[in-house]
N, C-alpha and C. Protein backbone atom coordinates (compact mmCIF):
# COMPACT_ATOMS: atom_id res chain seq x y z
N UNK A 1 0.84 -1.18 0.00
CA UNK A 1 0.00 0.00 0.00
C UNK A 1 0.88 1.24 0.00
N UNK A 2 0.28 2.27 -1.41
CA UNK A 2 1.47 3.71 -0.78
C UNK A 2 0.70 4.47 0.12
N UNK A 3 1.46 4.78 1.05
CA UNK A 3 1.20 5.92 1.81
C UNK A 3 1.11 7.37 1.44
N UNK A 4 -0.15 8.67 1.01
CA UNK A 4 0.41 9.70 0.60
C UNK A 4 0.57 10.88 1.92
N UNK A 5 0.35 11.40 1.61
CA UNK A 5 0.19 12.44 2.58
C UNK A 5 -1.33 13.58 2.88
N UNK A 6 -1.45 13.69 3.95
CA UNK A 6 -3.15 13.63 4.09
C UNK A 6 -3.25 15.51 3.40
N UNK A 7 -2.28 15.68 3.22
CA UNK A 7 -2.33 17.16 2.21
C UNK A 7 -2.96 16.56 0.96
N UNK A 8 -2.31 16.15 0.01
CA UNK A 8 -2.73 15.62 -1.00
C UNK A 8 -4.37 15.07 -1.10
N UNK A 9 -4.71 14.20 -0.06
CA UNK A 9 -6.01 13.91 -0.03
C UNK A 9 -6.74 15.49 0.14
N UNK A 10 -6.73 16.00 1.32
CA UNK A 10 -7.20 17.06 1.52
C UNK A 10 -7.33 18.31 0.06
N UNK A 11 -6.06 18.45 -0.64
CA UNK A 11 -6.03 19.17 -1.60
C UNK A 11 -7.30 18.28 -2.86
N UNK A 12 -7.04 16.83 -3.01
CA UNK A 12 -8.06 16.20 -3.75
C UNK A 12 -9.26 16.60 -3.62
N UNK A 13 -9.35 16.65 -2.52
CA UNK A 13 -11.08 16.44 -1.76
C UNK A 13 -11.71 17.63 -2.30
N UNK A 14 -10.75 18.98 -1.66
CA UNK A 14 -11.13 20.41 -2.23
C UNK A 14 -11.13 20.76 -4.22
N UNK A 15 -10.50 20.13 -4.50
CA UNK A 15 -10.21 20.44 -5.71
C UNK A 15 -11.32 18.84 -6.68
N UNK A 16 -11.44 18.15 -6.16
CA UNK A 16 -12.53 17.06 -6.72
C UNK A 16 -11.61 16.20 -7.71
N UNK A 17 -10.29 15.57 -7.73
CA UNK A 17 -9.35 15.36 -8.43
C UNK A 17 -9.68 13.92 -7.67
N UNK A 18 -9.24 12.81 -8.52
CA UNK A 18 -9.09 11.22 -8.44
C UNK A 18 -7.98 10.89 -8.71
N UNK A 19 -6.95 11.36 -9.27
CA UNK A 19 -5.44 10.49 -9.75
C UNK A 19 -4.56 10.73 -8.86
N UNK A 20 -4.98 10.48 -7.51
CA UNK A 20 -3.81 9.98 -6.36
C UNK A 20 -4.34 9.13 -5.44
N UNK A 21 -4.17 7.82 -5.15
CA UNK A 21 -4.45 7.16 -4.22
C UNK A 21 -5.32 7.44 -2.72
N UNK A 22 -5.62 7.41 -1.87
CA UNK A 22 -6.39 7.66 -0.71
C UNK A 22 -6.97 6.72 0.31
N UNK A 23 -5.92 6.45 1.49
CA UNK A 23 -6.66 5.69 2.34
C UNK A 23 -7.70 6.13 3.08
N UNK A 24 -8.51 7.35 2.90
CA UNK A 24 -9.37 7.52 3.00
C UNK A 24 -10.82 7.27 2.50
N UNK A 25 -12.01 7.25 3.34
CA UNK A 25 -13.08 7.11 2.53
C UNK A 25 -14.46 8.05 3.03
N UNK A 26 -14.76 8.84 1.94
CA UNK A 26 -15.54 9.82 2.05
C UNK A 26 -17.08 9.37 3.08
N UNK A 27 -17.61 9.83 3.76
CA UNK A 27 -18.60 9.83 4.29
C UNK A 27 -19.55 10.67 4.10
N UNK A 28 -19.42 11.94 3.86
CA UNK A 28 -21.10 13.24 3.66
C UNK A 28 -19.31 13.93 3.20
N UNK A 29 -19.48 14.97 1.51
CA UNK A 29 -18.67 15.94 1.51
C UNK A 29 -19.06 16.51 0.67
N UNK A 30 -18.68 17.84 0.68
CA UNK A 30 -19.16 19.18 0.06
C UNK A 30 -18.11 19.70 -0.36
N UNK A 31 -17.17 19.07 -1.62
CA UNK A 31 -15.60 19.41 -1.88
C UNK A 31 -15.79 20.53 -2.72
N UNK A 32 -15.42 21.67 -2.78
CA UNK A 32 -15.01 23.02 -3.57
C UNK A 32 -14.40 22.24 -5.19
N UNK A 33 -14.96 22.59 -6.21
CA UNK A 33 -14.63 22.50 -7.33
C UNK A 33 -13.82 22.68 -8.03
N UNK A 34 -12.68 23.16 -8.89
CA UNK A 34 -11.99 23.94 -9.27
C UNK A 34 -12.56 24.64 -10.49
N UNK A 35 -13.78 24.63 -10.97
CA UNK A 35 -14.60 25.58 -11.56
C UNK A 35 -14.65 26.75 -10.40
N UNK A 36 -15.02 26.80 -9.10
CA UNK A 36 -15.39 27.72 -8.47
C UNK A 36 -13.97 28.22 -7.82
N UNK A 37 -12.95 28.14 -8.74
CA UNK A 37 -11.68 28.54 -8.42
C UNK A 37 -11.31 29.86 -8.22
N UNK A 38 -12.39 30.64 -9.54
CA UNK A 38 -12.49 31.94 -9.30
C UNK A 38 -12.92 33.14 -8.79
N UNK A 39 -13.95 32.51 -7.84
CA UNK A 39 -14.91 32.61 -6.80
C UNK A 39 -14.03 33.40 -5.33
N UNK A 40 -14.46 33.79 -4.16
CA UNK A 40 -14.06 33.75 -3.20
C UNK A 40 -13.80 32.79 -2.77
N UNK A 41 -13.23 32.23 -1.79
CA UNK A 41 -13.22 31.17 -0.78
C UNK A 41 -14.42 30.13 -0.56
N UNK A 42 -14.86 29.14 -0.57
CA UNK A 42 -16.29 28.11 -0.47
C UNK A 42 -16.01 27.35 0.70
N UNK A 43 -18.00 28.23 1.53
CA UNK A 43 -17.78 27.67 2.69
C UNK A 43 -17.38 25.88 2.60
N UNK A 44 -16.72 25.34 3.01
CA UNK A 44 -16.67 23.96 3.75
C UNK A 44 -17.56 23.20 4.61
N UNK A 45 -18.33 22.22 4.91
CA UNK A 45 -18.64 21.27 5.69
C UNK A 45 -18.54 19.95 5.47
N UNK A 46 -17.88 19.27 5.97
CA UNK A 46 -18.40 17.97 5.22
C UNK A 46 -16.81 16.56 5.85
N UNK A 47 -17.10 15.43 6.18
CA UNK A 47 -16.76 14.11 7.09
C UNK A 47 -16.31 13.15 6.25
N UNK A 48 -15.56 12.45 7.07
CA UNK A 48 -14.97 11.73 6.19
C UNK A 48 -14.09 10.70 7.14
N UNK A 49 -14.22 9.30 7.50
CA UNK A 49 -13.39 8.49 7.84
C UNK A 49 -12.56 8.17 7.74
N UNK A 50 -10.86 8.34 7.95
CA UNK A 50 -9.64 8.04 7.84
C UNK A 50 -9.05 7.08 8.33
N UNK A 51 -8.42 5.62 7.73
CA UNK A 51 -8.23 4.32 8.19
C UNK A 51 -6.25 4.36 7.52
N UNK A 52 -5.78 3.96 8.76
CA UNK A 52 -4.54 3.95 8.47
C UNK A 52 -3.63 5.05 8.88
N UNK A 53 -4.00 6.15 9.26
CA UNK A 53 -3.52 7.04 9.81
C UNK A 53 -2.63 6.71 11.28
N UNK A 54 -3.24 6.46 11.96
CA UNK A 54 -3.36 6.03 13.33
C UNK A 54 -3.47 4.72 13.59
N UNK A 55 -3.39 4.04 14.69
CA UNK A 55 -4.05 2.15 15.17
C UNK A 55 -5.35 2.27 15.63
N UNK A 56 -6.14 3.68 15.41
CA UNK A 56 -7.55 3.45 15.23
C UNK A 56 -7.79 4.42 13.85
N UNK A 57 -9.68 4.08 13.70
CA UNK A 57 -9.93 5.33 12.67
C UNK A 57 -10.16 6.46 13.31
N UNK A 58 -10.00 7.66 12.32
CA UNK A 58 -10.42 8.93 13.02
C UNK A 58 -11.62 9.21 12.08
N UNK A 59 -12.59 10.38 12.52
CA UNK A 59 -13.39 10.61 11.94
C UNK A 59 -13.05 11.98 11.73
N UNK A 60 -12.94 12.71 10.45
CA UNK A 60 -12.29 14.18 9.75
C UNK A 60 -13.54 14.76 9.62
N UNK A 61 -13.33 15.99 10.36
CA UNK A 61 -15.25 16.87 10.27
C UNK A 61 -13.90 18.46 9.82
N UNK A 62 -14.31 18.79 8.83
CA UNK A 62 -13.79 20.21 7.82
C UNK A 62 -15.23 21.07 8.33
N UNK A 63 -14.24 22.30 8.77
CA UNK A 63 -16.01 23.40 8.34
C UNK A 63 -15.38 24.41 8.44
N UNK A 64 -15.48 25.21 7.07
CA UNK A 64 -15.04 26.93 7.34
C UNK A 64 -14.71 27.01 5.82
N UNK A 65 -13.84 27.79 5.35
CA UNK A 65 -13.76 28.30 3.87
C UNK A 65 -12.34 27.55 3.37
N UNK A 66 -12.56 27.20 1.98
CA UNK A 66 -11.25 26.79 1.30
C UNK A 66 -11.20 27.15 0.02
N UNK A 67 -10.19 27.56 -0.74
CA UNK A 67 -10.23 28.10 -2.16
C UNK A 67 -9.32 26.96 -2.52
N UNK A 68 -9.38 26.12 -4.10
CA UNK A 68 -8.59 25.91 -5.24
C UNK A 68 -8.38 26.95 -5.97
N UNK A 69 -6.31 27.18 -5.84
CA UNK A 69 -6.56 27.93 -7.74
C UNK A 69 -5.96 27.68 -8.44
N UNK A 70 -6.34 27.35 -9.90
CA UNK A 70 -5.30 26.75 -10.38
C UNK A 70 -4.75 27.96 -10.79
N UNK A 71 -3.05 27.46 -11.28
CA UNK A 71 -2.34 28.54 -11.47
C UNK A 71 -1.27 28.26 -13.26
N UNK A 72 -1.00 28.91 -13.73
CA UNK A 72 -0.22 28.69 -15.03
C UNK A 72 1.10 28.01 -14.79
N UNK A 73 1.45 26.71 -15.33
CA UNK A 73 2.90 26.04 -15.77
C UNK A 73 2.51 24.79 -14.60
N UNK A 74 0.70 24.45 -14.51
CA UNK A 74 1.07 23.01 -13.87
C UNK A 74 1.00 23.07 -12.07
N UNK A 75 0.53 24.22 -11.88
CA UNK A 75 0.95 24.58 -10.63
C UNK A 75 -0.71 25.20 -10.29
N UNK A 76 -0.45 24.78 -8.51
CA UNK A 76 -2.18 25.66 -7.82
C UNK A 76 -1.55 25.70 -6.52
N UNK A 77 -2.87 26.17 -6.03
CA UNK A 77 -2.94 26.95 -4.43
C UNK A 77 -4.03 26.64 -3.82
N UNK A 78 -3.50 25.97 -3.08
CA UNK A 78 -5.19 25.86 -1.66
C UNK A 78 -4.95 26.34 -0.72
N UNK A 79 -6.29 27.23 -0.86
CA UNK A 79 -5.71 28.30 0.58
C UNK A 79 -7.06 28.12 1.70
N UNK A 80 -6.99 28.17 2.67
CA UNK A 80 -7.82 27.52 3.64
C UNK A 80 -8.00 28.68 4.86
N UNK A 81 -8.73 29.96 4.58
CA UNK A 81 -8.31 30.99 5.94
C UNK A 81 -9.88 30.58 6.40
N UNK A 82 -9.68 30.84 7.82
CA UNK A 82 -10.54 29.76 8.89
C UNK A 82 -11.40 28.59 8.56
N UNK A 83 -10.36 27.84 8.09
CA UNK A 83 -10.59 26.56 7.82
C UNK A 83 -10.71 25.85 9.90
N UNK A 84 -11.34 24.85 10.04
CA UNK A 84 -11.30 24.07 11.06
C UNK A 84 -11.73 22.86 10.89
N UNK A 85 -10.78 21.99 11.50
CA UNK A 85 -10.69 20.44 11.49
C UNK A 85 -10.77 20.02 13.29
N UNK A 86 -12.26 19.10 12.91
CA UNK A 86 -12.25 18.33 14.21
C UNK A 86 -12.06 16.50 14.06
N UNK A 87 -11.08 16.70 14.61
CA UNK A 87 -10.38 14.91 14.90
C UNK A 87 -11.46 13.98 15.84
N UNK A 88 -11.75 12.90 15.55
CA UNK A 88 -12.57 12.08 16.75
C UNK A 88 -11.69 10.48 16.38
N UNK A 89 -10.92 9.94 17.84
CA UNK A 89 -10.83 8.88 17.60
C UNK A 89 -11.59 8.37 17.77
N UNK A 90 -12.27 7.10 16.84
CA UNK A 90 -13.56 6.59 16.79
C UNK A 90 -13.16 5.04 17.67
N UNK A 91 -12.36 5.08 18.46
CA UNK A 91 -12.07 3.88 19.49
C UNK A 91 -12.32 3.99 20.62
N UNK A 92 -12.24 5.62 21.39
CA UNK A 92 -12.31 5.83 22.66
C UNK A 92 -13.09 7.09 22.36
N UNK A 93 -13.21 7.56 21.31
CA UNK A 93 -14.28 9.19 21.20
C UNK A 93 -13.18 10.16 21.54
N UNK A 94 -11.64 10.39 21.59
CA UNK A 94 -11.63 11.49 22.25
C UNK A 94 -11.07 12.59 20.97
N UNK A 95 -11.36 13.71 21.16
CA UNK A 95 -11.68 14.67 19.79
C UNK A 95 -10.84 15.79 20.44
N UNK A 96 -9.93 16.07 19.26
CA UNK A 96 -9.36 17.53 19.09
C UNK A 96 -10.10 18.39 17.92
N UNK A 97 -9.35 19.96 18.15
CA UNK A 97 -9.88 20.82 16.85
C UNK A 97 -9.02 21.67 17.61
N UNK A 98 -8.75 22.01 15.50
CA UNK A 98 -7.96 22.72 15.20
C UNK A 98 -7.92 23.48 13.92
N UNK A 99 -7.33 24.93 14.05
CA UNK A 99 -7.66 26.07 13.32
C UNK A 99 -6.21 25.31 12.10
N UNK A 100 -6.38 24.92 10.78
CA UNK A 100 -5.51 24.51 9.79
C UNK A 100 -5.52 25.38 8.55
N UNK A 101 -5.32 26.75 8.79
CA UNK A 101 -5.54 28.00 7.86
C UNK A 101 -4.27 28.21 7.15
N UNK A 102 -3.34 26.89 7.09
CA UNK A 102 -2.56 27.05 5.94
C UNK A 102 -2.72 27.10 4.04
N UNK A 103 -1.67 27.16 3.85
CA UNK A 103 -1.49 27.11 2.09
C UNK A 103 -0.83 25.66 1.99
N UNK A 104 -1.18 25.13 0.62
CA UNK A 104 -0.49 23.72 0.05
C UNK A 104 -0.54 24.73 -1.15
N UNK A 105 0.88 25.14 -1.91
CA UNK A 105 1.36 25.06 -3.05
C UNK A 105 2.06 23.60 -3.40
N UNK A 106 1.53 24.04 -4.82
CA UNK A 106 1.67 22.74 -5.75
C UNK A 106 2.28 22.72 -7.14
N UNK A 107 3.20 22.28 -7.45
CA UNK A 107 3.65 22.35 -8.81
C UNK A 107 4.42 20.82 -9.21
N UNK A 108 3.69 20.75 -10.85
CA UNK A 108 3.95 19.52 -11.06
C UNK A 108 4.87 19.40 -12.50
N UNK A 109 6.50 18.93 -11.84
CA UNK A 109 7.33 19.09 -12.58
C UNK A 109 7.16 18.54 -14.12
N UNK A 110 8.09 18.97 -15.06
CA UNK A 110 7.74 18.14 -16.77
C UNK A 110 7.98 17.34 -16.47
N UNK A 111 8.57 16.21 -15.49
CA UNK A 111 9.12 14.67 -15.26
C UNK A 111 7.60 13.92 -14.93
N UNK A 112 6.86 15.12 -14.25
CA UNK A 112 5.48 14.35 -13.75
C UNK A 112 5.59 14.58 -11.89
N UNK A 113 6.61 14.89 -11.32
CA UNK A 113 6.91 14.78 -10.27
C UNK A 113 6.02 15.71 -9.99
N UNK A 114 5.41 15.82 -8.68
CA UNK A 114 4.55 16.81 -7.88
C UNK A 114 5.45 16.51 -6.47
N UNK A 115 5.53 18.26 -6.46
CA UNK A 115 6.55 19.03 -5.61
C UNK A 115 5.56 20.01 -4.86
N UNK A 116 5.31 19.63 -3.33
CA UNK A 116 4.32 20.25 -2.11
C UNK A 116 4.83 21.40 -1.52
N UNK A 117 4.49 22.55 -1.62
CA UNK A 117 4.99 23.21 0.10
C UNK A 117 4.13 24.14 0.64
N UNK A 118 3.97 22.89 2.25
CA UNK A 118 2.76 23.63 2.96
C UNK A 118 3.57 24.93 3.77
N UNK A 119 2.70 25.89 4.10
CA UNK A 119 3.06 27.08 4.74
C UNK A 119 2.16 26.94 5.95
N UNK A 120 2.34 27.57 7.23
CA UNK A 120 1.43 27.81 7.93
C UNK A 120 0.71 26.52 9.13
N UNK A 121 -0.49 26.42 8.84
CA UNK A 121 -0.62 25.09 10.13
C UNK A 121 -2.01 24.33 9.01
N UNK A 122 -0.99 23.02 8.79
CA UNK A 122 -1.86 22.00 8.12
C UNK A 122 -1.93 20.83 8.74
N UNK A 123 -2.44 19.75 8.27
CA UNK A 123 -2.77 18.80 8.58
C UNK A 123 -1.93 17.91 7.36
N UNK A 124 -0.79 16.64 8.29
CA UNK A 124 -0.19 16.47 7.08
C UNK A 124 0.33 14.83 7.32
N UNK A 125 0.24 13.74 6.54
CA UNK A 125 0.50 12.20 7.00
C UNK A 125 1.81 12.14 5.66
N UNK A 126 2.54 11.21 6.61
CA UNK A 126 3.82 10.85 5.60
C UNK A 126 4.19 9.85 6.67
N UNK A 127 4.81 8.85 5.86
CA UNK A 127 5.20 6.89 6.40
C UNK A 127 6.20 7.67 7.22
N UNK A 128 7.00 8.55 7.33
CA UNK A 128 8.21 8.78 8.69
C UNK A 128 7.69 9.41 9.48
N UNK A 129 7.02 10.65 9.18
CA UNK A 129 7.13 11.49 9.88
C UNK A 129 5.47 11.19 11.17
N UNK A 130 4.89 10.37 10.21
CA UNK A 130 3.18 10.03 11.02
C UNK A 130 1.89 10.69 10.50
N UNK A 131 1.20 11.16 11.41
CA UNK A 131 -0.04 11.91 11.04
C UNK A 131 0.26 13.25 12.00
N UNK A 132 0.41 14.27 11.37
CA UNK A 132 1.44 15.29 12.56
C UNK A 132 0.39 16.66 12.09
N UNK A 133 0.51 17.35 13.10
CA UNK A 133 -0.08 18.89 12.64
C UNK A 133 1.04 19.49 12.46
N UNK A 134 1.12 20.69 11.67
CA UNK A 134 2.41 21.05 10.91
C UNK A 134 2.20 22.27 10.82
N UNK A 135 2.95 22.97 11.88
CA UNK A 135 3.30 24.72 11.78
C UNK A 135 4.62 25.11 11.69
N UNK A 136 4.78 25.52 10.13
CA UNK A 136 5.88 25.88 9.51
C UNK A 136 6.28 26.34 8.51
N UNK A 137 6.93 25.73 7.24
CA UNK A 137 6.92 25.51 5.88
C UNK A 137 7.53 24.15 5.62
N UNK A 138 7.09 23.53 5.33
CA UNK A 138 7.70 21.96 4.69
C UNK A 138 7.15 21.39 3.43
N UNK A 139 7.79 20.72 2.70
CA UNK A 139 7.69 20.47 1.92
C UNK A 139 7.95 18.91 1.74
N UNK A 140 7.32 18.60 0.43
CA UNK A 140 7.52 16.65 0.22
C UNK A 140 7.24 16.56 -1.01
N UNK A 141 7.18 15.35 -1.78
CA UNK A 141 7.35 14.87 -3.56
C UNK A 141 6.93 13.49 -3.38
N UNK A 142 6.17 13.76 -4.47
CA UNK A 142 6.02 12.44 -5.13
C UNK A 142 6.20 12.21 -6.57
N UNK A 143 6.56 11.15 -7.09
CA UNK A 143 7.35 10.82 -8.61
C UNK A 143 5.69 10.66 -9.54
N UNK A 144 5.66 10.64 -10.77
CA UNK A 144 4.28 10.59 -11.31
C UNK A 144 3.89 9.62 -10.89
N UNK A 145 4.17 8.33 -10.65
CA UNK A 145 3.42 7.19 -10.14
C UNK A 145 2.95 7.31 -9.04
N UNK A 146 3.15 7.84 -8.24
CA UNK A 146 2.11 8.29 -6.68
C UNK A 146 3.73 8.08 -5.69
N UNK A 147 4.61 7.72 -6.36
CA UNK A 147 5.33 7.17 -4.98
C UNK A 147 5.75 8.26 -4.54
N UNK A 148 5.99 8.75 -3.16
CA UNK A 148 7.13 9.25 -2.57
C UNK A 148 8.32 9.23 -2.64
N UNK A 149 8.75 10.69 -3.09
CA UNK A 149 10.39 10.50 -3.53
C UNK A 149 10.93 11.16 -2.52
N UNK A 150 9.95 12.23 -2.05
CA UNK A 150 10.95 13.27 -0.77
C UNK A 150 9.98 13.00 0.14
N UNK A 151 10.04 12.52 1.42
CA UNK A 151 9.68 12.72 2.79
C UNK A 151 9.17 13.96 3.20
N UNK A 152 8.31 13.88 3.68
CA UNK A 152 8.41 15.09 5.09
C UNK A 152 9.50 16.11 5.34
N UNK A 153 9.59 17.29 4.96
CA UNK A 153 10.91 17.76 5.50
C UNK A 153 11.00 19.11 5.60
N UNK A 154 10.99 20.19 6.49
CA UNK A 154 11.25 21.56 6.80
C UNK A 154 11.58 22.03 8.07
N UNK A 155 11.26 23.38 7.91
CA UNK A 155 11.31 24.34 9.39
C UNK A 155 9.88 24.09 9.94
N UNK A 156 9.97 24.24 11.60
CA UNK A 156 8.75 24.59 11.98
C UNK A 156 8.30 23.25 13.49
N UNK A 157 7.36 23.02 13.40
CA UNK A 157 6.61 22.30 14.74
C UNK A 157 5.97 21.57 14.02
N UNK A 158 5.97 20.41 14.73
CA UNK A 158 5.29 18.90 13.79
C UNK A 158 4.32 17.96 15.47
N UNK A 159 3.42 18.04 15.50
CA UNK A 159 2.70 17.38 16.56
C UNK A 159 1.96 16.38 16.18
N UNK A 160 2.29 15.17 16.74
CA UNK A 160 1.69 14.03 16.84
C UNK A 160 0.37 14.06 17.11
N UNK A 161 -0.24 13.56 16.38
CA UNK A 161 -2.01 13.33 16.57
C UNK A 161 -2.12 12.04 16.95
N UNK A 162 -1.64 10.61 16.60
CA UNK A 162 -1.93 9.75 17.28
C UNK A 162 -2.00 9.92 18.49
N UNK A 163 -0.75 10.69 18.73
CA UNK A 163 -0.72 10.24 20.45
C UNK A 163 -1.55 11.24 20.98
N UNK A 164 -1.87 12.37 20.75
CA UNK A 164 -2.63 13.36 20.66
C UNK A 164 -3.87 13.04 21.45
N UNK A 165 -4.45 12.15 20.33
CA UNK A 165 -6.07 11.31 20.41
C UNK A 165 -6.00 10.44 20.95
N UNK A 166 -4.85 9.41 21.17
CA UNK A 166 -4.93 8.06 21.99
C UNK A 166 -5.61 8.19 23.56
């Protein structure tokens, strides 16, 4: 199984895109289009069960505003200002939330490679680093086939959510 990074899903979800893998599985969602790219910001609501993240599932509740844009040479922007994410481990119930009003820039090299860098405080899964909240700038890659070529890797604060929710 590849592991991506729960940016990527998240950027999918908002943008309504299928050509990256997802151990996730949608439950009730209201994903922003990239027709309505040119729009203001679109409120958010909408759940979604996450398996594999953690040694339980969590349940992902989004509510607040998120923009797709696409941008010229292969490249976009999801920008998320008062975006909020509430975590529920669905083993013991116990639930965080959190304000994730970062940016995921995106650009996808002529090789095919897609090259990430989140700014700010996202929500972000990678096989080393875990399922971590991420206030900083970091960045990660994947090769056109979905795999991971670059890890997890920047400046900034990285917090464990498993253990978080356990």
């Amino acid at each position: 199984m590849r592991l991506i990074s729960l940016l990527v899903v998240l950027v999918c979800a908002l943008a309504a895109c299928n050509d990256h893998p997802s151990p996730m599985e949608a439950t009730e969602a209201a994903p922003l289009r990239a027709s309505q790219a040119q729009g203001r910001p679109t409120e958010q609501d909408f759940s979604f069960t996450g398996q594999g993240f953690c040694a339980f599932d969590i349940l992902f509740h989004y509510t607040g505003k998120a923009k797709f844009i696409a941008l010229p040479g292969n490249r976009s922007i999801v920008t998320s200002p008062g975006l909020v994410i509430t975590l529920t481990n669905l083993d013991n119930q116990n639930q965080e939330t959190f304000g994730i009003t970062g940016a995921f820039h995106q650009d996808t090299l002529p090789n095919g490679n897609l090259v990430t860098v989140v700014t700010g405080r996202n929500l972000l899964f990678d096989p080393f680093a875990g399922f971590v909240l991420a206030i900083g700038r970091f960045s990660f890659a994947f090769d056109a086939t979905g795999t991971l070529i670059q890890p997890l890797q920047g400046k900034g604060k990285l917090t464990d959510l498993c253990e978080l929710l356990s």
